[in-house]
Structures are given as C-alpha cells and as structure tokens.
C-alpha atoms as a PDB file:
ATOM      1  CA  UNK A   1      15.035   2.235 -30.947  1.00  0.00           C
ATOM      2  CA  UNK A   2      14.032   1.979 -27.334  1.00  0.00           C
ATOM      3  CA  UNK A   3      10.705   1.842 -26.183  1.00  0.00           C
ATOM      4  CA  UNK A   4       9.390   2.788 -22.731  1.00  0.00           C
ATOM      5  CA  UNK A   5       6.794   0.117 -22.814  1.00  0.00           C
ATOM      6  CA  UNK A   6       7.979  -2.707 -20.397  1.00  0.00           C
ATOM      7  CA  UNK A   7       5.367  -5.319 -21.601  1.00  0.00           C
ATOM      8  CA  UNK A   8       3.135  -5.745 -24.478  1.00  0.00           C
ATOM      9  CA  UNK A   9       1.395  -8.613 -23.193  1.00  0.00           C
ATOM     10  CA  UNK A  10      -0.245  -7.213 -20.270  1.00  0.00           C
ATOM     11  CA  UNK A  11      -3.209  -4.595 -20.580  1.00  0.00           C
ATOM     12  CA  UNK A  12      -5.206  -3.510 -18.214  1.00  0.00           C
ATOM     13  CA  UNK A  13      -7.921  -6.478 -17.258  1.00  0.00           C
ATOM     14  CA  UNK A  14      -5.359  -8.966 -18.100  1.00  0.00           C
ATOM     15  CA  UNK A  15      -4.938 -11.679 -16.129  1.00  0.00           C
ATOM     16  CA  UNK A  16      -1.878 -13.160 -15.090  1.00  0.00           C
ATOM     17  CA  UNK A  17      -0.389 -15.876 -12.415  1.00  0.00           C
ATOM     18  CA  UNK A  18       0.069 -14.385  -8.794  1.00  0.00           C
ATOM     19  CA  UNK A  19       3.318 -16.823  -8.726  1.00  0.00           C
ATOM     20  CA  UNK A  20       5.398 -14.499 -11.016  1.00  0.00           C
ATOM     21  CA  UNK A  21       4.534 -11.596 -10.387  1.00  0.00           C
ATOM     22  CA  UNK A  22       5.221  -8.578  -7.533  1.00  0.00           C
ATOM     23  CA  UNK A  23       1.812  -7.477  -7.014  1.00  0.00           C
ATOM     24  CA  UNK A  24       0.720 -11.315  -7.139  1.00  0.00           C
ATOM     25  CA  UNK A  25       3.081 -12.533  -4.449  1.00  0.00           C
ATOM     26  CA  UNK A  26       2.788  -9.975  -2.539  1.00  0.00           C
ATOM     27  CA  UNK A  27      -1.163 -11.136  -2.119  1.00  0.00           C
ATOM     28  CA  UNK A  28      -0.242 -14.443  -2.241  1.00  0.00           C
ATOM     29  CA  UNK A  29       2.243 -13.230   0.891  1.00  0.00           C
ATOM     30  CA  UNK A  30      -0.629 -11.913   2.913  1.00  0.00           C
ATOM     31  CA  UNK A  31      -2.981 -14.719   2.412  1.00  0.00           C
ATOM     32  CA  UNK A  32      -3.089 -17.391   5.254  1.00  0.00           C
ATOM     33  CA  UNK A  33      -1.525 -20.863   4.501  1.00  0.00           C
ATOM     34  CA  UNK A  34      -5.284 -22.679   4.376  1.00  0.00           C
ATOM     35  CA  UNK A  35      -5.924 -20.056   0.992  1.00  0.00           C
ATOM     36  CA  UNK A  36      -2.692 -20.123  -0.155  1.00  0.00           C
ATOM     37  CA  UNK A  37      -3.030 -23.919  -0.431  1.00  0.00           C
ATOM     38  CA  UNK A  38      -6.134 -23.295  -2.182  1.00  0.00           C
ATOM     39  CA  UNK A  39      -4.998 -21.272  -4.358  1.00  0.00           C
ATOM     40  CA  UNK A  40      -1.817 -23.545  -5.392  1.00  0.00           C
ATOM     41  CA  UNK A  41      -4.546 -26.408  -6.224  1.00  0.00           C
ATOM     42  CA  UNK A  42      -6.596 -24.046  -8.355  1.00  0.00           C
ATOM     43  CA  UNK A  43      -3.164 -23.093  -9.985  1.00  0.00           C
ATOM     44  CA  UNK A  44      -0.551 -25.381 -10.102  1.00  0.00           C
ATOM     45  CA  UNK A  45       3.289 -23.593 -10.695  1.00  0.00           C
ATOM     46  CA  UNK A  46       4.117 -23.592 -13.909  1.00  0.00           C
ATOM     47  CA  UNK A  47       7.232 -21.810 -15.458  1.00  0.00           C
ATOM     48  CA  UNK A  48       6.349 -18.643 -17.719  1.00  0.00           C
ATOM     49  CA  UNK A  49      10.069 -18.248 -18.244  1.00  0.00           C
ATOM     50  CA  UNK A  50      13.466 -19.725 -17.173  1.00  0.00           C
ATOM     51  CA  UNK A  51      13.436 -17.865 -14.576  1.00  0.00           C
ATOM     52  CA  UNK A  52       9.951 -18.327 -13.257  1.00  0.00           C
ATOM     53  CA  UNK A  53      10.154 -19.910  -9.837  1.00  0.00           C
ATOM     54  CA  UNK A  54       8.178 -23.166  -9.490  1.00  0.00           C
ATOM     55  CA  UNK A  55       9.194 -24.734  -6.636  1.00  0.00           C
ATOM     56  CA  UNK A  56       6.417 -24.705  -3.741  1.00  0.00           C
ATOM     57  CA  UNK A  57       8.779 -25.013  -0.992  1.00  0.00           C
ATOM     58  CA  UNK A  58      10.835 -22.045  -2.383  1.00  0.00           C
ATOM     59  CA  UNK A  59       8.271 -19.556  -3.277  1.00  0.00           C
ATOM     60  CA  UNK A  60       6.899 -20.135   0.464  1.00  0.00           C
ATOM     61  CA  UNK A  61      10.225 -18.795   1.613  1.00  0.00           C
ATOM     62  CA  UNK A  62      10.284 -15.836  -0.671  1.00  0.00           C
ATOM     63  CA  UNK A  63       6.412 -15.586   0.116  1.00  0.00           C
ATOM     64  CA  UNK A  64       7.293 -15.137   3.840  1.00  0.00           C
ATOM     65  CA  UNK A  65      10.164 -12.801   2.776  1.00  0.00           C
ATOM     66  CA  UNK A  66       8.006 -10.358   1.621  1.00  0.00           C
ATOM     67  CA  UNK A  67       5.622 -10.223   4.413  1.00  0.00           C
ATOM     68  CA  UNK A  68       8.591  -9.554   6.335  1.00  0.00           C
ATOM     69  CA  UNK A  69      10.472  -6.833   4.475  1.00  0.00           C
ATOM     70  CA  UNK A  70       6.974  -5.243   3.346  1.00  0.00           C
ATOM     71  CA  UNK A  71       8.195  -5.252  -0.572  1.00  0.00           C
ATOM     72  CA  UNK A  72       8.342  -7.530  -3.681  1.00  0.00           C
ATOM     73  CA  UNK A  73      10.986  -7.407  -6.788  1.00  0.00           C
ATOM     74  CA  UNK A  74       9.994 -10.233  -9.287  1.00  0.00           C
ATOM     75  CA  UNK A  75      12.763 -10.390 -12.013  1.00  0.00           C
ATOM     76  CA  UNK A  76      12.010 -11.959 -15.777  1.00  0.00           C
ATOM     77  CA  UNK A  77       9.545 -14.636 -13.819  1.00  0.00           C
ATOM     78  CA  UNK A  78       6.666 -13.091 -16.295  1.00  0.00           C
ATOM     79  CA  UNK A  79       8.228 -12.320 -18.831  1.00  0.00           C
ATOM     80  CA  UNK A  80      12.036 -11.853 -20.341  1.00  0.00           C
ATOM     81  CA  UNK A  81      12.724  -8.619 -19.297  1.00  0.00           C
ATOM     82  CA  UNK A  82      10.245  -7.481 -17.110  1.00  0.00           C
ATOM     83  CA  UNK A  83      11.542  -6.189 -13.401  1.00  0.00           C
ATOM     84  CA  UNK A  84       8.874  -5.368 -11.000  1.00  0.00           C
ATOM     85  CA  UNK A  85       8.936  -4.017  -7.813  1.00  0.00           C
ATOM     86  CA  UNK A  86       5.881  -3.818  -5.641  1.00  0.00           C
ATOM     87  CA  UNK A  87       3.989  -2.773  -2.330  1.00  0.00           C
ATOM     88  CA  UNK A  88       1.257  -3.820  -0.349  1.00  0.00           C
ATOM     89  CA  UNK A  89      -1.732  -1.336   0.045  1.00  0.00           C
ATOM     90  CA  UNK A  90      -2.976  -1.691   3.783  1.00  0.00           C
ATOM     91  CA  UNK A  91      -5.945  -0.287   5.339  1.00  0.00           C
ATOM     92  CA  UNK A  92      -5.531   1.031   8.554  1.00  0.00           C
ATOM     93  CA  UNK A  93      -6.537  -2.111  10.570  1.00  0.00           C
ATOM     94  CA  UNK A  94      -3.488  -3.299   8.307  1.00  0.00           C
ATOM     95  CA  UNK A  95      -5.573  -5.593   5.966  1.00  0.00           C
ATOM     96  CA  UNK A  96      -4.679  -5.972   2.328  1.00  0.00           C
ATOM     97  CA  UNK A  97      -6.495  -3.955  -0.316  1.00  0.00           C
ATOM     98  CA  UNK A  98      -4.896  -2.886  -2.988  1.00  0.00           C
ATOM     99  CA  UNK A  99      -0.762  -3.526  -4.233  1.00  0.00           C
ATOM    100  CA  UNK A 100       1.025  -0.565  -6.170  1.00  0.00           C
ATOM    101  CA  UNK A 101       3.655  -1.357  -8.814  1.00  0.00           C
ATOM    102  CA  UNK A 102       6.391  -0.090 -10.730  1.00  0.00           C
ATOM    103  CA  UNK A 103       8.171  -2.149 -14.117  1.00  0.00           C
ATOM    104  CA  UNK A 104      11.080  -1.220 -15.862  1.00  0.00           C
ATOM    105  CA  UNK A 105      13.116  -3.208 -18.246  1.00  0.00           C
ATOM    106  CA  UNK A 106      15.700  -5.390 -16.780  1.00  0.00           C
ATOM    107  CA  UNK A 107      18.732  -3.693 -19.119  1.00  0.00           C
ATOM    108  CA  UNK A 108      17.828  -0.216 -17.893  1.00  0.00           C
ATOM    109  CA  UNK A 109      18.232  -1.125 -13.915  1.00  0.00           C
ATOM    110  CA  UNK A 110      19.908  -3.720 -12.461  1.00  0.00           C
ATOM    111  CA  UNK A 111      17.160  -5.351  -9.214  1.00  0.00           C
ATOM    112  CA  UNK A 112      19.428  -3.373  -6.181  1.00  0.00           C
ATOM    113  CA  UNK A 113      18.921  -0.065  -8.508  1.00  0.00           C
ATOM    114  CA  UNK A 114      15.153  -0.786  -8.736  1.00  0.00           C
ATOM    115  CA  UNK A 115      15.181  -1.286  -5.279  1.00  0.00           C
ATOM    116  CA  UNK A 116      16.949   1.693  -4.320  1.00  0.00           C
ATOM    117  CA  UNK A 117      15.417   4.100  -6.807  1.00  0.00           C
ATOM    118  CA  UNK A 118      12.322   3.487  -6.814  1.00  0.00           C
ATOM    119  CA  UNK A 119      11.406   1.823  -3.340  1.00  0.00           C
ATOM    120  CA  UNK A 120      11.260   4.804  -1.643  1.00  0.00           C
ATOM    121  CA  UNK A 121       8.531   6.197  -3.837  1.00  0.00           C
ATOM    122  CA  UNK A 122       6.792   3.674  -3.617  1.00  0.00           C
ATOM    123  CA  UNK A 123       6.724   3.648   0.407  1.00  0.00           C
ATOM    124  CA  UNK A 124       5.741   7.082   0.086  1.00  0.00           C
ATOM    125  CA  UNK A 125       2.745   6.626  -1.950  1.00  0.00           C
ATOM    126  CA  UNK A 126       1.780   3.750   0.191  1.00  0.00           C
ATOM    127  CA  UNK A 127       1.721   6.123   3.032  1.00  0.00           C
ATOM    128  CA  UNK A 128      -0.162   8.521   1.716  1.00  0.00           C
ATOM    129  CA  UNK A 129      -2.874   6.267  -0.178  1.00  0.00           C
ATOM    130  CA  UNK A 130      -3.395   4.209   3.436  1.00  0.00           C
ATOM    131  CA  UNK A 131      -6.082   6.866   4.527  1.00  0.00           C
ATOM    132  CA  UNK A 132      -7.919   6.270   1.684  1.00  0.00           C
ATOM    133  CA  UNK A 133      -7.923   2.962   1.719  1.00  0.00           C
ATOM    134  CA  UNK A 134     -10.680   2.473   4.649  1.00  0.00           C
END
C-alpha cells in the first residue's frame, strides 16, 4: 500500500535544521556570511541521515549554488526518502520572504525528474506570489 504522505515526522510548526533541508538552505543561501556563521555556531552540522551533508566547506559550495541557479533539491538529507525541491520567495526589491516547496518520495521520481517536473511550477508560482509579497 502506497501512501501519498512524504513524511510523518514533520507537521506544520515543526521545526527542523536549515542544513538538510530545501527551504532551509535556500535561507541559509541568502543570508550573508557574518549570519550564516552565526547561525552554524548556534547549530553545529550534524547528520540526520547518511546522506545528510555535514561538511561546512561543502554545504558553502552548494549554499552558493543555489543562490546562483535560484533553486534547491535536498535528497534523503532529512529523512530516508524525502526529495525536496524548493524556491526562494522574493519581494520586489529582491529580499527574501518566504520559500515554496514541493516533496515527493525518492522511489516515485528520480532528483532530474523532480527537477524537470515540477521546477517549472514552482517558478511560476514564484512569479505570481512576488506581488504579494511587498
């Protein structure tokens, strides 16, 4: 029996590191090095799952990755199983508020099919929440 639930251990409220996940490092992507630093003292890397990425010199260079390519796929780092893909939510002076989204389970799409299916949804909403956001 398949169930469309990607995680059980996150409900809304939860809290979770910014490390391993897509909406998380896509903040922690946006943040200036001085907070960032902060941020890594306040909460040291620690690995969720086998996959989670812990090493501070590596995260920094997926951290700048996603500034650059304006998108985040985090795969398993949270949990076994989990894909995310997510977006940053700018205002229209381009500042961070908000990220959007999306999980799936990592049998049912491989990371390029995430990418590719559901990236340009995701762009789209982006575009249309950015009045909003001001």
């Amino acid at each position: 029996r398949y169930s469309h639930v990607a995680s059980l251990s996150i409900r809304p409220g939860s809290r979770v590191p910014m490390h391993c996940t897509a909406g998380g490092r896509v903040w922690l992507a946006w943040l200036d090095e001085a907070d960032r630093d902060e941020y890594f003292v306040r909460n040291p890397l620690r690995a969720l799952t086998p996959y989670t990425q812990t090493d501070r010199a590596q995260l920094e260079a997926a951290l700048q990755r996603v500034k650059a390519q304006g998108f985040c796929i985090v795969d398993q780092e949270y949990e076994i199983g989990m894909r995310v893909l997510g977006v940053p939510l700018l205002d229209r002076a381009g500042q961070l508020k908000a990220t959007l989204t999306i999980t799936t389970h990592a049998s049912r799409l491989s990371v390029d099919e995430v990418r590719l299916r559901y990236l340009p949804a995701l762009y789209e909403a982006q575009a249309l929440l950015r009045p909003v956001l001001d």
